[in-house]
Protein backbone atom coordinates (compact mmCIF):
# COMPACT_ATOMS: atom_id res chain seq x y z
CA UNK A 1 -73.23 -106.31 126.60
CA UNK A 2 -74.21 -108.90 123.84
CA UNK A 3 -77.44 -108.29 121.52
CA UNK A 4 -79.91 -110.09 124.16
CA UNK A 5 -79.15 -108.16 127.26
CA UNK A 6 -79.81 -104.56 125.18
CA UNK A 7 -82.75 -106.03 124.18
CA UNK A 8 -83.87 -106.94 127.68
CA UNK A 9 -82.54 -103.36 129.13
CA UNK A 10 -84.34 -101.65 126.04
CA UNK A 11 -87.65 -103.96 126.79
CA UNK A 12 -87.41 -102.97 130.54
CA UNK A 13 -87.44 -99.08 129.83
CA UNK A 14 -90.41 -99.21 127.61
CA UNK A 15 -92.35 -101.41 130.25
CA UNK A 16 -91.23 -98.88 133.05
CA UNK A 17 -92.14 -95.69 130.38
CA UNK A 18 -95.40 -97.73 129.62
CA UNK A 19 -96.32 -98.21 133.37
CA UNK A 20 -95.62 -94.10 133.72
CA UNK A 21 -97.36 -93.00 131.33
CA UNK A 22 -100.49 -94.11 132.63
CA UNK A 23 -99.98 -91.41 135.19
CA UNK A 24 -101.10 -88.40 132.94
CA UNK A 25 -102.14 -86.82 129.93
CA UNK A 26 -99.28 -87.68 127.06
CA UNK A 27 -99.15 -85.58 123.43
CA UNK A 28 -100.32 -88.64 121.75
CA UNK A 29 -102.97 -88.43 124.25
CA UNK A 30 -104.37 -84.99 124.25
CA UNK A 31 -106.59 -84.98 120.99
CA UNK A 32 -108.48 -88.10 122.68
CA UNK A 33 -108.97 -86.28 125.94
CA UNK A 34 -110.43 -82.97 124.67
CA UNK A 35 -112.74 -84.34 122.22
CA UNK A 36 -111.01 -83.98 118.77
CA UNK A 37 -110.70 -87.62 117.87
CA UNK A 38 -113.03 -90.25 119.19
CA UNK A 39 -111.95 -92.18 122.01
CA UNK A 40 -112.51 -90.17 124.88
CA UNK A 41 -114.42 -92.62 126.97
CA UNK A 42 -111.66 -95.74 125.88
CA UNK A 43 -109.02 -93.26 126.96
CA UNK A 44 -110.94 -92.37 130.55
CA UNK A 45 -111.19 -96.29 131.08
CA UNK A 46 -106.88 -96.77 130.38
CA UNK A 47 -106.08 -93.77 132.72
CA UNK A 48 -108.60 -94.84 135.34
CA UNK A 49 -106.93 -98.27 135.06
CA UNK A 50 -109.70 -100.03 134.65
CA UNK A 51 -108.56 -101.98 130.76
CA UNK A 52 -105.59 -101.97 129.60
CA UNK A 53 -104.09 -99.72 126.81
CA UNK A 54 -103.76 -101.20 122.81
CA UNK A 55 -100.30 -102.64 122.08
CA UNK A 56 -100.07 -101.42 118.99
CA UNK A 57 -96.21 -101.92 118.40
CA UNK A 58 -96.78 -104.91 116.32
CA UNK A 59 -98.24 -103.26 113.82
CA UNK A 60 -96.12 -102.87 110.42
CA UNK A 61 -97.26 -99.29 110.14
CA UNK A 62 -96.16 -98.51 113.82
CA UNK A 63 -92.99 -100.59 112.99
CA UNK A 64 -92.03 -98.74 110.20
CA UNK A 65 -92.89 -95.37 111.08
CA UNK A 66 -90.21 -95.78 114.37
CA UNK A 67 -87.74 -97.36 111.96
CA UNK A 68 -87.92 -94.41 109.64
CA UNK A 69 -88.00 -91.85 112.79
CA UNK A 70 -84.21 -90.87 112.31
CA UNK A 71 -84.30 -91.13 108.44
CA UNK A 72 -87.02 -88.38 108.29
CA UNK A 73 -84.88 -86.61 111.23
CA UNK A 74 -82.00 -86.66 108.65
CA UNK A 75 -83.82 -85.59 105.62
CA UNK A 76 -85.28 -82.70 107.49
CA UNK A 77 -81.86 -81.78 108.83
CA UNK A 78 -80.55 -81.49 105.77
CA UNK A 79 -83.64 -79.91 103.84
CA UNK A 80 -83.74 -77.03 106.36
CA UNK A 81 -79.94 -76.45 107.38
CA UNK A 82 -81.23 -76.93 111.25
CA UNK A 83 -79.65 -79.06 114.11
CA UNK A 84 -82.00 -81.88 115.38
CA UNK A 85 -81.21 -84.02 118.64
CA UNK A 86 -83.26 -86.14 119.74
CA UNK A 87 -85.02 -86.44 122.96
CA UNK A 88 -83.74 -89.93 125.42
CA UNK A 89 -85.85 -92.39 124.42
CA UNK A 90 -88.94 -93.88 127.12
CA UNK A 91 -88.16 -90.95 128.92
CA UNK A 92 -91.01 -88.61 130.61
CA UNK A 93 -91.08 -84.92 130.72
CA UNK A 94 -93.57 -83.36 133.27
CA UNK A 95 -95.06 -79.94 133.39
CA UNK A 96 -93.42 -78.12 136.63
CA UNK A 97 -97.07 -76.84 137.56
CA UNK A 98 -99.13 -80.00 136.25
CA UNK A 99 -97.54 -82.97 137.00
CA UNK A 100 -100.33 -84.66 134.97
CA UNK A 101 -99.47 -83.24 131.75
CA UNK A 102 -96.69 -85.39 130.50
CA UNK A 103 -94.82 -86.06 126.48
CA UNK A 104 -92.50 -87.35 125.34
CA UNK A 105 -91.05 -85.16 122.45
CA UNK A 106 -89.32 -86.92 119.51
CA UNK A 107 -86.87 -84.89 118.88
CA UNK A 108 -86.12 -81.02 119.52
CA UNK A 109 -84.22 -78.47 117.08
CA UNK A 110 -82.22 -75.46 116.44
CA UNK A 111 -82.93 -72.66 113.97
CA UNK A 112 -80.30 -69.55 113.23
CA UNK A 113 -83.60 -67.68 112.03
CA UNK A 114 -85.08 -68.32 115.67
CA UNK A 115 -84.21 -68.03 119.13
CA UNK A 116 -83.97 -70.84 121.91
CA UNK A 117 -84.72 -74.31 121.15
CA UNK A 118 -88.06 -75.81 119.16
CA UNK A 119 -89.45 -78.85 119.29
CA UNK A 120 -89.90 -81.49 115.90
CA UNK A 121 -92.35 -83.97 115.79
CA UNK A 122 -91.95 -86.48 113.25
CA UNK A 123 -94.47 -88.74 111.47
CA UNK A 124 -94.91 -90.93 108.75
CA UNK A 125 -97.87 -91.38 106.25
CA UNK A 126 -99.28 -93.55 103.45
CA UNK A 127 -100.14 -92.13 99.94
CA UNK A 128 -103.94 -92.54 100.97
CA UNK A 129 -103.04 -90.24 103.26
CA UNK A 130 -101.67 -87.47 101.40
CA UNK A 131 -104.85 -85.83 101.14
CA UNK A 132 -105.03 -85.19 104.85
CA UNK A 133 -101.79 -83.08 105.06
CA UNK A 134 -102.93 -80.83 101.49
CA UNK A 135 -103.56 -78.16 103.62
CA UNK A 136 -101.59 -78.64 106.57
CA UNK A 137 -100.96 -81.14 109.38
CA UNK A 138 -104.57 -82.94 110.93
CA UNK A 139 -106.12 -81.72 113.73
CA UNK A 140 -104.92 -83.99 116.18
CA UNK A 141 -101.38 -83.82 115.61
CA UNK A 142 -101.56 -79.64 116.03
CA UNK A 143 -103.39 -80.53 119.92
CA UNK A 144 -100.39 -83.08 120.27
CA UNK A 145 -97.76 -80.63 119.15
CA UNK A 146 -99.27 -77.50 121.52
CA UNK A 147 -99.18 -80.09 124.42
CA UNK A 148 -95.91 -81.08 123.52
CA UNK A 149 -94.94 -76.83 123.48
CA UNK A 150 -97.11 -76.34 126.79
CA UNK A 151 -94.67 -78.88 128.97
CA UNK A 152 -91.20 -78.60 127.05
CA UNK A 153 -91.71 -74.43 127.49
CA UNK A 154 -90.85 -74.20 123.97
CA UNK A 155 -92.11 -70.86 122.21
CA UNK A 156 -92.40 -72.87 118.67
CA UNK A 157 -92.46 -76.40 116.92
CA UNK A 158 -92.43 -78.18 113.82
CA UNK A 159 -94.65 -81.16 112.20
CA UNK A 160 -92.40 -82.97 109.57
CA UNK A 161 -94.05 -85.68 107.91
CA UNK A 162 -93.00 -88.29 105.27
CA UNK A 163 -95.82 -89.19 102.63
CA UNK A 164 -95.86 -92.32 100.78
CA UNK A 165 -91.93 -92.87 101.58
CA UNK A 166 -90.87 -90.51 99.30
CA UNK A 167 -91.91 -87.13 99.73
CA UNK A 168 -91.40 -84.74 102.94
CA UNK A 169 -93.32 -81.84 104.13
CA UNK A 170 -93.04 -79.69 107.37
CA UNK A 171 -95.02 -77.34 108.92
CA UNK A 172 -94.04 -74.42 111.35
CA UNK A 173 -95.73 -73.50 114.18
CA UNK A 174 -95.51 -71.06 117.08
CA UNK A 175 -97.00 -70.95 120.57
CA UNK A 176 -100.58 -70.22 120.65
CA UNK A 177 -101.23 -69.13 124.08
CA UNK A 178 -104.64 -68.50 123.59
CA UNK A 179 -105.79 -72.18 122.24
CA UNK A 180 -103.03 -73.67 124.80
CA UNK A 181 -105.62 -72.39 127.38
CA UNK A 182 -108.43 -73.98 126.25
CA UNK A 183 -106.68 -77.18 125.59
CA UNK A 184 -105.26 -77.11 128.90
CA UNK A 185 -108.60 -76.70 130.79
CA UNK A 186 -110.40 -79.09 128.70
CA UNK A 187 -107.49 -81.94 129.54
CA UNK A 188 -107.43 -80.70 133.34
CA UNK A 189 -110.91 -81.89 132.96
CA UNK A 190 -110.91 -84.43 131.71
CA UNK A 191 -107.98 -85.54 134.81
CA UNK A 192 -110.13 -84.36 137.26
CA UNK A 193 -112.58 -87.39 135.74
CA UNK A 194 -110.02 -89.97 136.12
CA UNK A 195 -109.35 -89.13 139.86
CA UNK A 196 -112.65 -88.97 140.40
CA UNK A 197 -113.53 -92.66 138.37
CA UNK A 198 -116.42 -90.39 136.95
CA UNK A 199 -116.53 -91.80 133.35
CA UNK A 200 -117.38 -89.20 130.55
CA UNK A 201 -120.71 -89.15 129.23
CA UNK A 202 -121.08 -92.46 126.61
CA UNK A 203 -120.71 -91.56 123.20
CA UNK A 204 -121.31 -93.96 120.29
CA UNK A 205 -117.99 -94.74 118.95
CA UNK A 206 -116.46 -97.79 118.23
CA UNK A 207 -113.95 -97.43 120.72
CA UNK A 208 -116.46 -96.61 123.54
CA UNK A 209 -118.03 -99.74 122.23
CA UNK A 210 -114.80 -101.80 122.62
CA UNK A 211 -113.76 -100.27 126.34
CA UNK A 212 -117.29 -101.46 127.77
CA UNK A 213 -116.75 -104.63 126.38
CA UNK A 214 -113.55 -104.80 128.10
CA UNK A 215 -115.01 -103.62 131.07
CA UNK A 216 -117.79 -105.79 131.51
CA UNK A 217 -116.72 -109.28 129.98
CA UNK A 218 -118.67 -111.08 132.53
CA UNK A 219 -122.41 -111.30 134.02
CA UNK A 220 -122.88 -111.69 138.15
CA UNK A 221 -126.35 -113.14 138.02
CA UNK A 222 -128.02 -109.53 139.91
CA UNK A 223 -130.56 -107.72 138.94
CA UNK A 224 -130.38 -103.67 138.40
CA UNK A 225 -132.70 -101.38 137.79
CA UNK A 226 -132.57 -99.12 135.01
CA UNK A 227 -132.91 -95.20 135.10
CA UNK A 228 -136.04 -93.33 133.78
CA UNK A 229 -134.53 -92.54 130.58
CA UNK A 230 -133.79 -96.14 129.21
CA UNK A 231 -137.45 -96.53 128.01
CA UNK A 232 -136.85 -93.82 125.77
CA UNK A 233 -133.69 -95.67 124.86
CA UNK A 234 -135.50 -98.78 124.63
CA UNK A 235 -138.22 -97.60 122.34
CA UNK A 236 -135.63 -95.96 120.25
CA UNK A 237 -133.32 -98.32 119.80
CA UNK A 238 -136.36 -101.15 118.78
CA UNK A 239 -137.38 -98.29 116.49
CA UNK A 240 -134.03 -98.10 114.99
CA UNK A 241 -133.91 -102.04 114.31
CA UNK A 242 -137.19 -102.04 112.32
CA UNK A 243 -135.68 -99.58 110.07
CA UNK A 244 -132.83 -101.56 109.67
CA UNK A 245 -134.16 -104.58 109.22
CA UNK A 246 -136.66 -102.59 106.17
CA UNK A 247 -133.34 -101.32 104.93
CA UNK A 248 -131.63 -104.61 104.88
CA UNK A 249 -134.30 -105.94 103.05
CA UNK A 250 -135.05 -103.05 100.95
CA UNK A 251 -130.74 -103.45 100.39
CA UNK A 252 -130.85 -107.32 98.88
CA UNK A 253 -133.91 -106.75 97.20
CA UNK A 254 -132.14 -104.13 94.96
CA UNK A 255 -129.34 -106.41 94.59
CA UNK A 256 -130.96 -109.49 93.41
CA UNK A 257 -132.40 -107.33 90.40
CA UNK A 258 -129.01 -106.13 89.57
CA UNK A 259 -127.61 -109.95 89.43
CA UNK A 260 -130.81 -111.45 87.92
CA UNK A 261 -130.61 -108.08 85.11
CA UNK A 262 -127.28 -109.29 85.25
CA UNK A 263 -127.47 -113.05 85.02
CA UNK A 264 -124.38 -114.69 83.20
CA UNK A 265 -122.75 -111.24 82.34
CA UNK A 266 -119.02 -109.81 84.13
CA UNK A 267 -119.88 -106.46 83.43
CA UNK A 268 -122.84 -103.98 83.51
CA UNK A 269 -123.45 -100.57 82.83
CA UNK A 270 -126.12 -97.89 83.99
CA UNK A 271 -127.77 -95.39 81.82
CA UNK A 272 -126.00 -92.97 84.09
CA UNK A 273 -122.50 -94.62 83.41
CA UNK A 274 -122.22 -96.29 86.39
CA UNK A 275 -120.37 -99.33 86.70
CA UNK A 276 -121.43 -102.95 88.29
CA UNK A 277 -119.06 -106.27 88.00
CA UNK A 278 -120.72 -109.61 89.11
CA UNK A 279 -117.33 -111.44 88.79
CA UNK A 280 -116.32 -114.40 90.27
CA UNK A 281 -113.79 -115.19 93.44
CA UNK A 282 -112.06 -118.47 94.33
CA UNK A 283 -111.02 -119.25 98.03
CA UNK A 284 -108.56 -121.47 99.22
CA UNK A 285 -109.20 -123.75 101.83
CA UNK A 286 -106.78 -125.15 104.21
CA UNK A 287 -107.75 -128.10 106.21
CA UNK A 288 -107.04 -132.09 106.42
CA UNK A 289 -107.50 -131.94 102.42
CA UNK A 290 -107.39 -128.45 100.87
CA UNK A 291 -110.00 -127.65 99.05
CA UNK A 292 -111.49 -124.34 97.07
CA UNK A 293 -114.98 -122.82 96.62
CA UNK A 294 -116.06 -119.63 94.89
CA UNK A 295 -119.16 -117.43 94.75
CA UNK A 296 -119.59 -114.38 92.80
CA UNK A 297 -119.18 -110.86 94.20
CA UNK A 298 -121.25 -107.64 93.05
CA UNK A 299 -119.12 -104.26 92.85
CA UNK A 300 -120.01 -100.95 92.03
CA UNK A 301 -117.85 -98.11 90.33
CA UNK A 302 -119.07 -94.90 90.18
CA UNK A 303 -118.95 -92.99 86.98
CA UNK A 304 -116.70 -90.84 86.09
């Protein structure tokens, strides 16, 4: 088989994987669908059918971290003395009593110091990001890894993460029955909602923001009348643009009389130490004839 047709067999798989996955709750899945990270409406919405899902394997961070999937695999191998395999790739598991519940592990592993077989789940971070692992793995990825216990039947699991590209941590964890529960109740829940089409209750992320624009890209010309309650949000949400139209105006007012104290100045200083540049930024233009303008930009540094 030449280069192109694994390419097309390997793009076929993730299409058919893609296309199953829409038929439960997956690991990457579960913190969405019980409320941990925002999203829960978006994710209702992609289950239900109704928008389709991000493709977000374009992105160089997603590109990377899959690329570096075996490397951290390796290094964690190695570091701990256990056996990893990994699990078939765009390949489903199901939970024998919930067919909803679905993951796809990335790998499992072996431990003399343990009996029967764990599962590894393997990420990759940004220095930024260090700080969110200082005390252990985030929130989500512990729901994700429980899910991912709950339908393999594994008893433990471990998080192994590479930071910045250059430095590995792991993190044990067995079985918590007891927060498994919950979990699993709150995602059964949150099925039930999808079968039904009853969306969750509108929250006011970003995300929930995006799915109803997806949702509703077009008008029909009909009229509908609104419930009781929307002249409470009415009169709330005009009260909430006066104040931030006040603000707005409150905001430039401040910053004109830090450029005009300013004026021809880079650099300014507080009393207090802090720290204001009014420096200026070229852009380049591309058109028929490229061109450049520049403006200057005000930035603030805090003290230290």
């Amino acid at each position: 088989m030449c280069i192109g047709q694994e390419a097309t067999a390997k793009d076929v798989a993730r299409a058919r994987w893609l296309e199953e996955r829409k038929t439960g709750i997956g690991g990457s899945d579960s913190a969405r669908a019980v409320g941990v990270v925002p999203g829960r409406y978006k994710l209702w919405a992609e289950k239900s059918g109704l928008i389709e899902s991000d493709d977000l394997s374009d992105l160089e961070f997603i590109k990377w971290g899959n690329r570096l999937e075996r490397a951290v695999a390796e290094g964690f191998s190695e570091d701990t003395g256990r056996e990893v395999t990994f699990h078939p790739p765009f390949t489903l598991r199901r939970h024998p009593e919930r067919p909803w519940m679905i993951d796809t592990p990335d790998a499992y592993q072996y431990s003399q110091e343990r009996d029967g077989r764990g599962v590894l789940q393997i990420k990759t971070a940004g220095q930024f990001r260090a700080d969110d692992w200082a005390e252990g793995p985030p929130v989500s990825y512990q729901v994700q890894l429980m899910h991912e216990l709950e339908v393999t039947g594994c008893d433990w699991g471990t998080l192994a993460v590479l930071i910045g590209g250059q430095k590995l941590a792991w993190f044990d964890f067995d079985r918590h029955d007891r927060f498994i529960r919950a979990m699993v109740d709150q995602e059964e829940a949150f099925w039930q909602m999808v079968v039904d089409r009853q969306p969750p209750e509108v929250d006011g992320e970003q995300a929930t923001a995006e799915a109803l624009k997806r949702l509703y890209p077009h008008e029909n010309g009909e009229r509908v009348e609104l419930p009781a309650e929307s002249a409470e949000w009415d009169a709330r949400l005009c009260e909430l643009k006066e104040q931030l139209k006040a603000l707005d105006a409150e905001k430039t007012l401040l910053e004109n009389k830090l450029k005009a104290a300013i004026g021809e100045a880079s650099i300014a200083v507080t009393p207090s130490g802090v720290l204001y540049t009014f420096k200026e930024i070229t852009v380049q233009h591309k058109a028929k004839e490229a061109f450049s303008s520049s403006y200057r930009a005000l930035k603030r540094k805090a003290a230290k």
